[in-house]
N, C-alpha and C. Protein backbone atom coordinates (compact mmCIF):
# COMPACT_ATOMS: atom_id res chain seq x y z
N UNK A 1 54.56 -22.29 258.14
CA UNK A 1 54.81 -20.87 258.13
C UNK A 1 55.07 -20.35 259.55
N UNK A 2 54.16 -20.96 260.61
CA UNK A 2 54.49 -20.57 262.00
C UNK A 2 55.18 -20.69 262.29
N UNK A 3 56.23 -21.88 261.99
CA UNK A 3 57.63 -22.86 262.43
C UNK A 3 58.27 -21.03 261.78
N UNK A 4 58.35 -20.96 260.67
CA UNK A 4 59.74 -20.03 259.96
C UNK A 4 59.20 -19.27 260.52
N UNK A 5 58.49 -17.99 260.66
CA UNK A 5 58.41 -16.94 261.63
C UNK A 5 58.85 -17.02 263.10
N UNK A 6 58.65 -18.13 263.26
CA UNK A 6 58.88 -18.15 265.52
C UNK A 6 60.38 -18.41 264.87
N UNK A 7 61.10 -18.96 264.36
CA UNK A 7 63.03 -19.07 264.10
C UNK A 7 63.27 -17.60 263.77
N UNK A 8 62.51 -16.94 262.72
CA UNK A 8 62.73 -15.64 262.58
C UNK A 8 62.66 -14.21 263.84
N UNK A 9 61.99 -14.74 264.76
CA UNK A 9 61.54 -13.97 265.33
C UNK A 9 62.70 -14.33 266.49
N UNK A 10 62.91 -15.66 266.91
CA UNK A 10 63.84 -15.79 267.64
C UNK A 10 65.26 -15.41 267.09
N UNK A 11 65.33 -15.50 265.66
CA UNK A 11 66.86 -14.91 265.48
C UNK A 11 66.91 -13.52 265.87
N UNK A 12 65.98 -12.74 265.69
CA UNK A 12 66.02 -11.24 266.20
C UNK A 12 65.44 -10.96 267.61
N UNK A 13 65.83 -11.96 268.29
CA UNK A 13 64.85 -11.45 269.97
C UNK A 13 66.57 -11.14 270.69
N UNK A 14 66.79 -9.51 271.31
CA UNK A 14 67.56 -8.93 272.11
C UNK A 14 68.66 -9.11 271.27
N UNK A 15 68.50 -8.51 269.58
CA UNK A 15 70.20 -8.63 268.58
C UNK A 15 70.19 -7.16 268.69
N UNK A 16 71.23 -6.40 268.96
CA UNK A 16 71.27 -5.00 268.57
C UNK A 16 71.00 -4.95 267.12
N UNK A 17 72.08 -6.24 266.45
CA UNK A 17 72.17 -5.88 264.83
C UNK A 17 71.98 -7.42 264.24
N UNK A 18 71.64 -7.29 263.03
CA UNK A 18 71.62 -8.69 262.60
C UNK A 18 72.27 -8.71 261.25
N UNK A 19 72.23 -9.29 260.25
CA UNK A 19 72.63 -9.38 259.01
C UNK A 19 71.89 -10.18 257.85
N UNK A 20 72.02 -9.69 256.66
CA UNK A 20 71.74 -11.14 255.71
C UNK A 20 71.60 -12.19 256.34
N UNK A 21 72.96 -12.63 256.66
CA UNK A 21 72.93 -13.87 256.86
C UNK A 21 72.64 -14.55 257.92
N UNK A 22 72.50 -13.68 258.70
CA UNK A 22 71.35 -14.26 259.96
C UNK A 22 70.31 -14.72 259.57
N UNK A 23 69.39 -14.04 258.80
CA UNK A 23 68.53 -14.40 258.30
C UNK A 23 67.99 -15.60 257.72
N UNK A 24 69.53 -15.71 256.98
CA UNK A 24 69.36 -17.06 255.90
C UNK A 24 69.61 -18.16 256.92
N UNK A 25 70.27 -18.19 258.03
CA UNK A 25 70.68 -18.66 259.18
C UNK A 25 69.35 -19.19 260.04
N UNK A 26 68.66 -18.28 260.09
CA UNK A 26 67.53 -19.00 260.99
C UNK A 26 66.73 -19.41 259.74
N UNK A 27 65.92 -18.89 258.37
CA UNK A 27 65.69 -19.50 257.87
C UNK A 27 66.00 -20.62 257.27
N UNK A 28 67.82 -21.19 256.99
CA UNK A 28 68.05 -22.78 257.09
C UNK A 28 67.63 -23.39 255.71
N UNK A 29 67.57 -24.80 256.12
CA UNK A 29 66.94 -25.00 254.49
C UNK A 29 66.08 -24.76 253.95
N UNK A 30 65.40 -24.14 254.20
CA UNK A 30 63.94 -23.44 253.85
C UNK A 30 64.47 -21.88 253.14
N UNK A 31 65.01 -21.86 253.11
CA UNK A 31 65.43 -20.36 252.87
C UNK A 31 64.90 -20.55 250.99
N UNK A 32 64.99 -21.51 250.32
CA UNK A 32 64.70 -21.19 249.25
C UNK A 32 62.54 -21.21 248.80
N UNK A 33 62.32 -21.22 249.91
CA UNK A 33 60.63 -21.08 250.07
C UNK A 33 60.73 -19.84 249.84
N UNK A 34 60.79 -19.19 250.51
CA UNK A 34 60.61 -17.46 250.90
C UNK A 34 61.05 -17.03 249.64
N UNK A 35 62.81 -17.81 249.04
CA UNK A 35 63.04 -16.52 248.25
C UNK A 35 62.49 -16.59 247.08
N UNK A 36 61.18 -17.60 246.70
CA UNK A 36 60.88 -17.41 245.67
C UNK A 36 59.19 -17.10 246.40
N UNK A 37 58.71 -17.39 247.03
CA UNK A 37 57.38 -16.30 248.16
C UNK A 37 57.89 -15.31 247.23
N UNK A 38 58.61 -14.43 247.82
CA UNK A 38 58.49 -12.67 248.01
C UNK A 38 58.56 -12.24 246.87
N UNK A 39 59.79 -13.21 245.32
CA UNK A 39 59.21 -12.13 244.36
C UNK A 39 57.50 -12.63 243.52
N UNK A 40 57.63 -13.87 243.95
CA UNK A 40 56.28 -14.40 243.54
C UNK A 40 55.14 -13.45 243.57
N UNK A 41 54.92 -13.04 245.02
CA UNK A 41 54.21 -11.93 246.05
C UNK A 41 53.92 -10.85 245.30
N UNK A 42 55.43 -9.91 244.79
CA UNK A 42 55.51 -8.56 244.28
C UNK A 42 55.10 -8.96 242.57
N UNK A 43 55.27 -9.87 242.48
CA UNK A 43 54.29 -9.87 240.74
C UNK A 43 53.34 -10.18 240.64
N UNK A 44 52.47 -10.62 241.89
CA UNK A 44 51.16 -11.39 241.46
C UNK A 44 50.63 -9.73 241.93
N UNK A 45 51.13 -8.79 242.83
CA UNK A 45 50.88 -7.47 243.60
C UNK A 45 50.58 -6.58 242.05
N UNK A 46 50.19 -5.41 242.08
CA UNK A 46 49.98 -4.46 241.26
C UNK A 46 51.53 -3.73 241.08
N UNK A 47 52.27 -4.12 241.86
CA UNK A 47 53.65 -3.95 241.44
C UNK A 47 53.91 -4.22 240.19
N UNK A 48 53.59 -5.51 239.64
CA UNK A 48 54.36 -6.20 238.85
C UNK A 48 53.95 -4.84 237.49
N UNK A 49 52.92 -3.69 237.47
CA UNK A 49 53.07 -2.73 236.58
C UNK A 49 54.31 -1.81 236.47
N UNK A 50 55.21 -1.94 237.56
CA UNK A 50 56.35 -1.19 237.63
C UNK A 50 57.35 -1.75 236.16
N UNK A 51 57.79 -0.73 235.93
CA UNK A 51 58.55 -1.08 234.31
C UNK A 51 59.67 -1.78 235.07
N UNK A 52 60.24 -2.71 234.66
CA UNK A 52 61.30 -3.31 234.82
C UNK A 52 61.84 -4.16 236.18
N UNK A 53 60.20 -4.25 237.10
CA UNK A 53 59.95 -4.80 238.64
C UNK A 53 59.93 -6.15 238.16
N UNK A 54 59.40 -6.84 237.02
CA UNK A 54 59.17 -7.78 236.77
C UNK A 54 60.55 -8.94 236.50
N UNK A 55 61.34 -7.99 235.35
CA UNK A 55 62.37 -8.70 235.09
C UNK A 55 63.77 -8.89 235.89
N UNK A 56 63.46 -7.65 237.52
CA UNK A 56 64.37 -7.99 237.77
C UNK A 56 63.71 -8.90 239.38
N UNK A 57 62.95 -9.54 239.27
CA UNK A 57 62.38 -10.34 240.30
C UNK A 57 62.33 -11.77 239.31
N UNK A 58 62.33 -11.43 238.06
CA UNK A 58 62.94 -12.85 237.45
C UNK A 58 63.91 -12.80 237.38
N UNK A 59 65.22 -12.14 237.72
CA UNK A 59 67.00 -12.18 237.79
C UNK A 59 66.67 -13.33 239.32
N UNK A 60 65.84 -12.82 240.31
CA UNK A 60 66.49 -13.42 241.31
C UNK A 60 65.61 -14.61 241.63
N UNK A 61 64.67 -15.10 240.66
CA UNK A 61 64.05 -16.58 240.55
C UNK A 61 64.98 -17.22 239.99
N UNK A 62 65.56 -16.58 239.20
CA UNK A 62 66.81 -17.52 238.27
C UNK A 62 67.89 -18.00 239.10
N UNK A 63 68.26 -16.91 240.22
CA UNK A 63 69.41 -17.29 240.52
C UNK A 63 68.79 -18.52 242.11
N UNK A 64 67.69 -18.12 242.94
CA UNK A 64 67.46 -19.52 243.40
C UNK A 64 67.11 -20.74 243.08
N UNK A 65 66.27 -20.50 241.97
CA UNK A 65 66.01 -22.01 240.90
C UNK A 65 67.74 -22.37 240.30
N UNK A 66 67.97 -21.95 240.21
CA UNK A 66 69.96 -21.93 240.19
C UNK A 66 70.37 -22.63 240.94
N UNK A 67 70.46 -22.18 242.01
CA UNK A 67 71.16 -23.01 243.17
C UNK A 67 70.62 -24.16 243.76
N UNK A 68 68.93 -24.28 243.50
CA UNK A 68 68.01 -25.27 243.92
C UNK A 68 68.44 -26.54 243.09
N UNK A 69 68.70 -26.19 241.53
CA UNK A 69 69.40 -27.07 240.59
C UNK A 69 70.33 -27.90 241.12
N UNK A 70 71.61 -26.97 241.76
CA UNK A 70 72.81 -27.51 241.64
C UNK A 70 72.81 -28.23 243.35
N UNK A 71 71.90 -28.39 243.77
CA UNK A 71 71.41 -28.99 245.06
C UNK A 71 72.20 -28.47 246.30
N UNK A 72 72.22 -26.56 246.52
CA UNK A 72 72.84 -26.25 247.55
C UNK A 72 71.78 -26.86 248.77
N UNK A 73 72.27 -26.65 249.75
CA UNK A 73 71.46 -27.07 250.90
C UNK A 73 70.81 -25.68 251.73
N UNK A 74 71.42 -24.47 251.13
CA UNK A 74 70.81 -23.14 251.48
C UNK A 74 71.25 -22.43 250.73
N UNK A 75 70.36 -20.87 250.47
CA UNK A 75 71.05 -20.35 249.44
C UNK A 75 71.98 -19.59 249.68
N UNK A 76 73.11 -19.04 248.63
CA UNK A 76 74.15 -18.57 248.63
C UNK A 76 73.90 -17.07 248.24
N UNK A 77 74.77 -16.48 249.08
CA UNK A 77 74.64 -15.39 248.02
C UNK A 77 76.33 -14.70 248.43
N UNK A 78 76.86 -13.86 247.68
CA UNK A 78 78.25 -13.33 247.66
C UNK A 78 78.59 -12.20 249.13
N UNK A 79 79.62 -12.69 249.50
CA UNK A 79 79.98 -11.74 251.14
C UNK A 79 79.59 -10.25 251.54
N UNK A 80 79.62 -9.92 250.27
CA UNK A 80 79.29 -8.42 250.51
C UNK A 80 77.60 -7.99 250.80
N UNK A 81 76.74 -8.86 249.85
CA UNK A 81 75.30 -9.27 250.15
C UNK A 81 75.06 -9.75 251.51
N UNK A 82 75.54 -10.74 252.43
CA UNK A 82 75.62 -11.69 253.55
C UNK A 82 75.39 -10.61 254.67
N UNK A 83 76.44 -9.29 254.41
CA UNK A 83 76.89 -8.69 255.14
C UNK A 83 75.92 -7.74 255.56
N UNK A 84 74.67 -7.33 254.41
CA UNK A 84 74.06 -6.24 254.36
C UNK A 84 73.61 -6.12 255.94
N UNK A 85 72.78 -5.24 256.52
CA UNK A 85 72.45 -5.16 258.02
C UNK A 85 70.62 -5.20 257.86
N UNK A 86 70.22 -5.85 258.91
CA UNK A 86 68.78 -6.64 258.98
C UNK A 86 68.14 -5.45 260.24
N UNK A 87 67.20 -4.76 260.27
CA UNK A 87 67.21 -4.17 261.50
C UNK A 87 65.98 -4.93 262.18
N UNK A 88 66.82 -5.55 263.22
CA UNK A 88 65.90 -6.73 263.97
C UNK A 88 64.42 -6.03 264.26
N UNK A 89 64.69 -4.88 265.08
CA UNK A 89 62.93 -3.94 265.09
C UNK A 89 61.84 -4.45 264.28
N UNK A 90 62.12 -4.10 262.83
CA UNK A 90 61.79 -3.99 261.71
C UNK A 90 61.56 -5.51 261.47
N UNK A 91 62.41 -6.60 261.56
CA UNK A 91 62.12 -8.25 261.24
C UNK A 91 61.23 -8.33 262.28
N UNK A 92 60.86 -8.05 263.68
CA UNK A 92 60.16 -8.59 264.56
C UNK A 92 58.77 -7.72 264.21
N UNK A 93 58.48 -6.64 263.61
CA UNK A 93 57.25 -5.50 263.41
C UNK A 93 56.72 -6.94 261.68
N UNK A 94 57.39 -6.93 261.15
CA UNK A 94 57.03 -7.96 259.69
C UNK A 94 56.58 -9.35 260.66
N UNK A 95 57.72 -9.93 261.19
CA UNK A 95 56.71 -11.30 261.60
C UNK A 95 55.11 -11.24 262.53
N UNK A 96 55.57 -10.07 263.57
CA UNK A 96 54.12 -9.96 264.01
C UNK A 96 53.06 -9.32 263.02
N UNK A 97 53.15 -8.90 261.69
CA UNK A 97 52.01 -8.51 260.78
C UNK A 97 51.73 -9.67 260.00
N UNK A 98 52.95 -10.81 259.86
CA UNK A 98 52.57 -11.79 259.01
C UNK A 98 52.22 -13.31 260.05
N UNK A 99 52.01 -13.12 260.84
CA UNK A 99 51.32 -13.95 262.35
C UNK A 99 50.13 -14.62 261.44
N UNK A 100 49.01 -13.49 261.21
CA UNK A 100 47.84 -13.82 261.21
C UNK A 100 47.63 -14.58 259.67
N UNK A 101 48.41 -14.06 258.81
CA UNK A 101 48.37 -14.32 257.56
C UNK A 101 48.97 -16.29 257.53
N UNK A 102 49.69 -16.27 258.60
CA UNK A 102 50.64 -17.45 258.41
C UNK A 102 49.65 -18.65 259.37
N UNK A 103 48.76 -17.72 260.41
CA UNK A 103 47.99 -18.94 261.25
C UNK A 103 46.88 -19.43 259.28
N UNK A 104 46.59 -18.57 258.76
CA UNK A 104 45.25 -18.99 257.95
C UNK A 104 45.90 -20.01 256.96
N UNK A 105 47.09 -19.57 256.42
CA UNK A 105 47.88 -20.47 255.43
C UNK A 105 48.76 -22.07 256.28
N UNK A 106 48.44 -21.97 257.13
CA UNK A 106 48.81 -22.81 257.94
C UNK A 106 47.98 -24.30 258.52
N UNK A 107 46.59 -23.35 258.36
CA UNK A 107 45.17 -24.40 257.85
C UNK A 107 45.04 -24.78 256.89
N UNK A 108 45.12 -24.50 255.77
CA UNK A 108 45.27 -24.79 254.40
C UNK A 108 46.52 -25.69 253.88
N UNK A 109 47.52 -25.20 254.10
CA UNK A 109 48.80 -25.84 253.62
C UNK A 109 49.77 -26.71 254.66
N UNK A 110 50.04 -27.68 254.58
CA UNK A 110 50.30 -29.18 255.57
C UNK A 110 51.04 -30.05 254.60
N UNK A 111 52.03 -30.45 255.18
CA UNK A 111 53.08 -31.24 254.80
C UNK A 111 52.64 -32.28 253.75
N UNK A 112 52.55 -32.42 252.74
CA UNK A 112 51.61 -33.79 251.75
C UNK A 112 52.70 -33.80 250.59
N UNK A 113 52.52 -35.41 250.35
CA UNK A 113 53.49 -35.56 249.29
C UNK A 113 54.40 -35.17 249.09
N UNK A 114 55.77 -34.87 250.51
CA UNK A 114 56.95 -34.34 250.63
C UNK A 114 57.69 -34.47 249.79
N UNK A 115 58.14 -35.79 249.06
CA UNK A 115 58.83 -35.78 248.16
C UNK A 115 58.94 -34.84 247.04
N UNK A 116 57.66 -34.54 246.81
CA UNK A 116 57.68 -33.14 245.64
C UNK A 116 57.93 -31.66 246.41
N UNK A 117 57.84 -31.78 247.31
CA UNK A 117 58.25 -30.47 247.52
C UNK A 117 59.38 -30.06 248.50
N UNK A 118 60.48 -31.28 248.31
CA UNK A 118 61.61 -31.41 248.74
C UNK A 118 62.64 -30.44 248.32
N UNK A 119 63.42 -29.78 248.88
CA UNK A 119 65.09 -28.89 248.01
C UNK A 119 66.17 -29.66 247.44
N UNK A 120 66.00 -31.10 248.58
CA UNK A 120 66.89 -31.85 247.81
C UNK A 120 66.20 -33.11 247.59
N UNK A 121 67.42 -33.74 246.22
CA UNK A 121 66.64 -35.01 245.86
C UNK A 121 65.98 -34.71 244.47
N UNK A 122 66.06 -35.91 244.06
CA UNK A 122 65.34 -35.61 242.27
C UNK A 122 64.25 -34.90 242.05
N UNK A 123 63.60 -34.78 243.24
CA UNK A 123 62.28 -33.93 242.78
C UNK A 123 62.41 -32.18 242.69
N UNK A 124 63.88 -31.76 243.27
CA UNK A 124 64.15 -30.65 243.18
C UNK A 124 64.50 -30.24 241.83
N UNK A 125 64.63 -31.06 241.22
CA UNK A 125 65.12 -30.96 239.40
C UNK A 125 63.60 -30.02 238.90
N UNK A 126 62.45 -30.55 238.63
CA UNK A 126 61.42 -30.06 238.41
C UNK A 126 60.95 -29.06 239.01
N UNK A 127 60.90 -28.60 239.85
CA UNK A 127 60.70 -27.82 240.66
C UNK A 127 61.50 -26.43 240.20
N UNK A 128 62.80 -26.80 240.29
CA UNK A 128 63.70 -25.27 239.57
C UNK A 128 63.57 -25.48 238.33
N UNK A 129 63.85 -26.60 237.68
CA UNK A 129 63.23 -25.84 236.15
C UNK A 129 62.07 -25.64 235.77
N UNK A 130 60.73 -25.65 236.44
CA UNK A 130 59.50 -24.86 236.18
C UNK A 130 59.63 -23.90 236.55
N UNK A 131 60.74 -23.15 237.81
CA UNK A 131 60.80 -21.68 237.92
C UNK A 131 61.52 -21.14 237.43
N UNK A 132 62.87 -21.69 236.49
CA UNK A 132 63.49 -21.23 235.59
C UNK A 132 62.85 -20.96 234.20
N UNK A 133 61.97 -21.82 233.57
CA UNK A 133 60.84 -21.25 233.22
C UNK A 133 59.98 -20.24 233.04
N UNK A 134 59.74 -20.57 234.18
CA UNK A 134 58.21 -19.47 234.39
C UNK A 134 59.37 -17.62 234.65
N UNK A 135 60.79 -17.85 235.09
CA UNK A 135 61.20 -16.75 235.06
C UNK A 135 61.74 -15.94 233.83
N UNK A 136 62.37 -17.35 232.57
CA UNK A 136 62.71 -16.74 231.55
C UNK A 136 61.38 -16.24 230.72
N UNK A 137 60.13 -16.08 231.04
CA UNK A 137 58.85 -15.74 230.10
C UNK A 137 58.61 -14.35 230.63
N UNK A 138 59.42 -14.23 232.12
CA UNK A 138 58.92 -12.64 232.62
C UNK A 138 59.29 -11.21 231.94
N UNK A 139 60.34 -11.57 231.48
CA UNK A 139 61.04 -10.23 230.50
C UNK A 139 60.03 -9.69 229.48
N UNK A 140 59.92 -10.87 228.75
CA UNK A 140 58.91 -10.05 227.43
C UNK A 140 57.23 -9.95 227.97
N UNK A 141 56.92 -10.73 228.71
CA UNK A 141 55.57 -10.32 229.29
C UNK A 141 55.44 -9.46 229.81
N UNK A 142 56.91 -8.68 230.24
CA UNK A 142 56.41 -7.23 230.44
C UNK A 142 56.03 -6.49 229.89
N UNK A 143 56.19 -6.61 228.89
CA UNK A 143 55.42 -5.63 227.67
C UNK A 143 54.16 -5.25 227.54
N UNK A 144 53.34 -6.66 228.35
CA UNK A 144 51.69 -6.65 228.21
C UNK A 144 51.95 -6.04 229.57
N UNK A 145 51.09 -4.87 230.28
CA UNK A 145 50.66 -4.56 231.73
C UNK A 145 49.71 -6.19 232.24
N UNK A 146 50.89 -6.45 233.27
CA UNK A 146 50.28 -6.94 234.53
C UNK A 146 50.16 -8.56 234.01
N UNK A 147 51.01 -9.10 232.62
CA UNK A 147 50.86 -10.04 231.92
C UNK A 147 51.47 -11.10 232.89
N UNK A 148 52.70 -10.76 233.34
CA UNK A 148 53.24 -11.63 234.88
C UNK A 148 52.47 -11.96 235.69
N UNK A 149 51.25 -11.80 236.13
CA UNK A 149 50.37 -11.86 237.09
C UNK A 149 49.92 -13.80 237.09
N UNK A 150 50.33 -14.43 236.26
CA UNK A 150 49.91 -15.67 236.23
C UNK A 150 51.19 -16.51 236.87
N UNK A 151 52.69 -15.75 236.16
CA UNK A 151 54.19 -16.21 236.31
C UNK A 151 54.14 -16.18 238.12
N UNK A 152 53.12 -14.79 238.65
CA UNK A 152 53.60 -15.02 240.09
C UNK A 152 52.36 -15.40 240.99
N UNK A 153 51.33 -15.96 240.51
CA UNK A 153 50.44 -16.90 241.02
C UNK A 153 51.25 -18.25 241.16
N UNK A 154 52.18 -18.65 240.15
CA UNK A 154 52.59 -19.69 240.31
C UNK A 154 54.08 -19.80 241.08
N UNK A 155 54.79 -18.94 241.39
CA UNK A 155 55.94 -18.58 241.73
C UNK A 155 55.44 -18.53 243.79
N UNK A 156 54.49 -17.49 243.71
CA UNK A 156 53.86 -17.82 245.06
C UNK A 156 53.38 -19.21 245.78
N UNK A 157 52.81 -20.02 244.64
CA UNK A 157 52.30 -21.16 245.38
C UNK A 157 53.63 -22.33 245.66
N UNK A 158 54.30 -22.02 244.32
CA UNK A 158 56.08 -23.07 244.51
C UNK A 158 56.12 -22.46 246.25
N UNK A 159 56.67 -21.35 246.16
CA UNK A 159 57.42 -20.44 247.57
C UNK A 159 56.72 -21.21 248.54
N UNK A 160 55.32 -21.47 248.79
CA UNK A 160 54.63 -21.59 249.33
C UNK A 160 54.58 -23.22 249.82
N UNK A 161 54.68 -24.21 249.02
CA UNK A 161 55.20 -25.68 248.47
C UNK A 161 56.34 -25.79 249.38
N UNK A 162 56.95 -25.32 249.34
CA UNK A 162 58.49 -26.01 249.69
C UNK A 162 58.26 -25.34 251.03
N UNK A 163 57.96 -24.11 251.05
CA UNK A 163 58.06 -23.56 253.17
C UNK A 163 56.94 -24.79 254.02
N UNK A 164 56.22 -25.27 253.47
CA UNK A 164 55.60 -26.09 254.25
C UNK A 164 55.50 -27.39 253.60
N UNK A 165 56.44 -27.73 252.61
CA UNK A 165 57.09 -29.14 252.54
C UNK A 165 55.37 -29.55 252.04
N UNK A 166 54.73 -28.89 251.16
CA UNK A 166 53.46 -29.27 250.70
C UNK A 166 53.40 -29.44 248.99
N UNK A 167 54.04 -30.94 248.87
CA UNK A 167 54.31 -31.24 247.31
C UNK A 167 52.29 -31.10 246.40
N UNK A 168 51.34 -31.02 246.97
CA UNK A 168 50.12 -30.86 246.72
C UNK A 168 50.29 -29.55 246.27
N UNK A 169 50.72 -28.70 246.55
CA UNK A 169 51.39 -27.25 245.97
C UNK A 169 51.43 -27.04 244.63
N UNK A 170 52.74 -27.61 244.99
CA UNK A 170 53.83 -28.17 243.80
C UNK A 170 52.58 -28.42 242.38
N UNK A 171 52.16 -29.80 242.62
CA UNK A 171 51.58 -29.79 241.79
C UNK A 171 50.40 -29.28 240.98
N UNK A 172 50.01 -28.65 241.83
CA UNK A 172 48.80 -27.29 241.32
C UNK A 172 49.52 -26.07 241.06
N UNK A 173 50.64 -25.89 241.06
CA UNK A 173 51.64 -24.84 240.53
C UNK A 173 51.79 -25.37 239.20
N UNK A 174 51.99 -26.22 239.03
CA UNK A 174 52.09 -27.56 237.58
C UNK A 174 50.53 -26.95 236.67
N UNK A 175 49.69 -27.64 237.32
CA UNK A 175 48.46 -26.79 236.43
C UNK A 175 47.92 -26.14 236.20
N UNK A 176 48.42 -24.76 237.18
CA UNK A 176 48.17 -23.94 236.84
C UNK A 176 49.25 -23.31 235.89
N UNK A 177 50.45 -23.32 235.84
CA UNK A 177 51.64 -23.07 234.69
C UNK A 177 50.71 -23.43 233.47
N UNK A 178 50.65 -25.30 233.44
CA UNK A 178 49.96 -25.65 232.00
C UNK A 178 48.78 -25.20 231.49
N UNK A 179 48.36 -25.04 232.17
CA UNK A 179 46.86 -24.00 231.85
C UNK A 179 47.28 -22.95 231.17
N UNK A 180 47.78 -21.70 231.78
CA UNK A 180 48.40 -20.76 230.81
C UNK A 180 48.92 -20.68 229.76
N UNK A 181 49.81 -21.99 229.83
CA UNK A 181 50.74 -22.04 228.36
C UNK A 181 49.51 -22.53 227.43
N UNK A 182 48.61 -23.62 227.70
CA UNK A 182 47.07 -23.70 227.34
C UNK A 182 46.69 -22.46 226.57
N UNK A 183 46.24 -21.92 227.69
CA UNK A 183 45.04 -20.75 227.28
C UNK A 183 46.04 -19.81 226.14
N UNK A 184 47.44 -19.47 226.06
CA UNK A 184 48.49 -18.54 225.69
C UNK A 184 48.37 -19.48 224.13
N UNK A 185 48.41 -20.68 224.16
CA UNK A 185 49.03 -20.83 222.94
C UNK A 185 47.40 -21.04 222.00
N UNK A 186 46.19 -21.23 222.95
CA UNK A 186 45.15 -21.09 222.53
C UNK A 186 44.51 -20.14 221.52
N UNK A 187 45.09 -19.13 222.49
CA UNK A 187 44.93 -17.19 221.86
C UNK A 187 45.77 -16.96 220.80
N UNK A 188 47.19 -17.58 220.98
CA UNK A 188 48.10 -17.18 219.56
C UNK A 188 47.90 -17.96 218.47
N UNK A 189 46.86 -19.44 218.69
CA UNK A 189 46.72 -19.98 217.43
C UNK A 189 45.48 -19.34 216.61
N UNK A 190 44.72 -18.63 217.40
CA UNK A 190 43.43 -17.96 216.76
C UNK A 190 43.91 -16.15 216.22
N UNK A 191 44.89 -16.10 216.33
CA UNK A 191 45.74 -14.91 215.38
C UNK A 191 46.36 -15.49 214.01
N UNK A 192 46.82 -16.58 214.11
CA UNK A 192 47.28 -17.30 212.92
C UNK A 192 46.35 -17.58 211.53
């Protein structure tokens, strides 16, 4: 996490302006950590009660478990998106608030069992389709308040997996998914 903040922080040290794609630029191949971090983040958050916050933070799990599929090497997104404007101020005020957060997760989470928590390479197959997954279940779980809250426990720890190349992640993202579908299909067989 320290590594992607100090690139972040150096892409915005003395830019008047930056862009999208600066961004995606210093973040590199890692760029698909974060983009499933942040909506992970906002659903596991009391956000995820916002009507329709849910399903559209599963539009954009879909579309990086998407590209993670088709084995881009960073993610894509269309010119007019690329273009949007980054206000470096503002990226350097976020990395110095997420400093402290990133030294503690930084003790905890350490490169293990890379292969699983690789972007490319067969192990990236599993990886996007458990978040293709876990994103097509977000729509109708909106229905229950705050029912996503498990979809982005596990969406956070993937994000989290791949920014520090920590396949030990990965796989406790795995049981914790199966657990739910567990406990979910537990509860719907005792309605039957």
């Amino acid at each position: 996490m320290e590594d992607l903040l100090d690139r972040l922080a150096r892409a915005a040290e003395n830019q008047p302006r930056m862009s999208v794609a600066d961004l995606l630029d210093a973040a590199g191949a890692r760029s698909f950590g974060p983009l499933l971090l942040v909506p992970g983040v906002i659903v596991l958050s009391p956000l995820s009660g916002v009507p329709g916050l849910p399903t559209a933070m599963a539009l954009v799990v879909l579309l990086v478990a998407t590209q993670l599929l088709l084995r881009r090497r960073s993610f894509w997104l269309p010119g007019w998106a690329l273009r949007r404007p980054v206000r470096p101020r503002l990226l350097q005020r976020a990395v110095r608030a997420l400093r402290p957060v990133s030294r503690v997760l930084d003790r905890l989470i350490r490169p293990r069992l890379r292969v699983l928590a690789a972007t490319s390479g067969g192990a990236a197959y599993p990886v996007a389709l458990l978040c293709m997954v876990i994103a097509l279940t977000m729509p109708p779980l909106e229905l229950v308040p705050f029912a996503n809250s498990l979809a982005g426990a596990v969406l956070t720890v993937i994000g989290l997996a791949l920014v520090a190349g920590d396949g030990l992640l990965v796989l406790a993202a795995a049981v914790i998914c199966a657990a739910g579908i567990g406990v979910a299909a537990f509860n719907l067989s005792g309605l039957g």
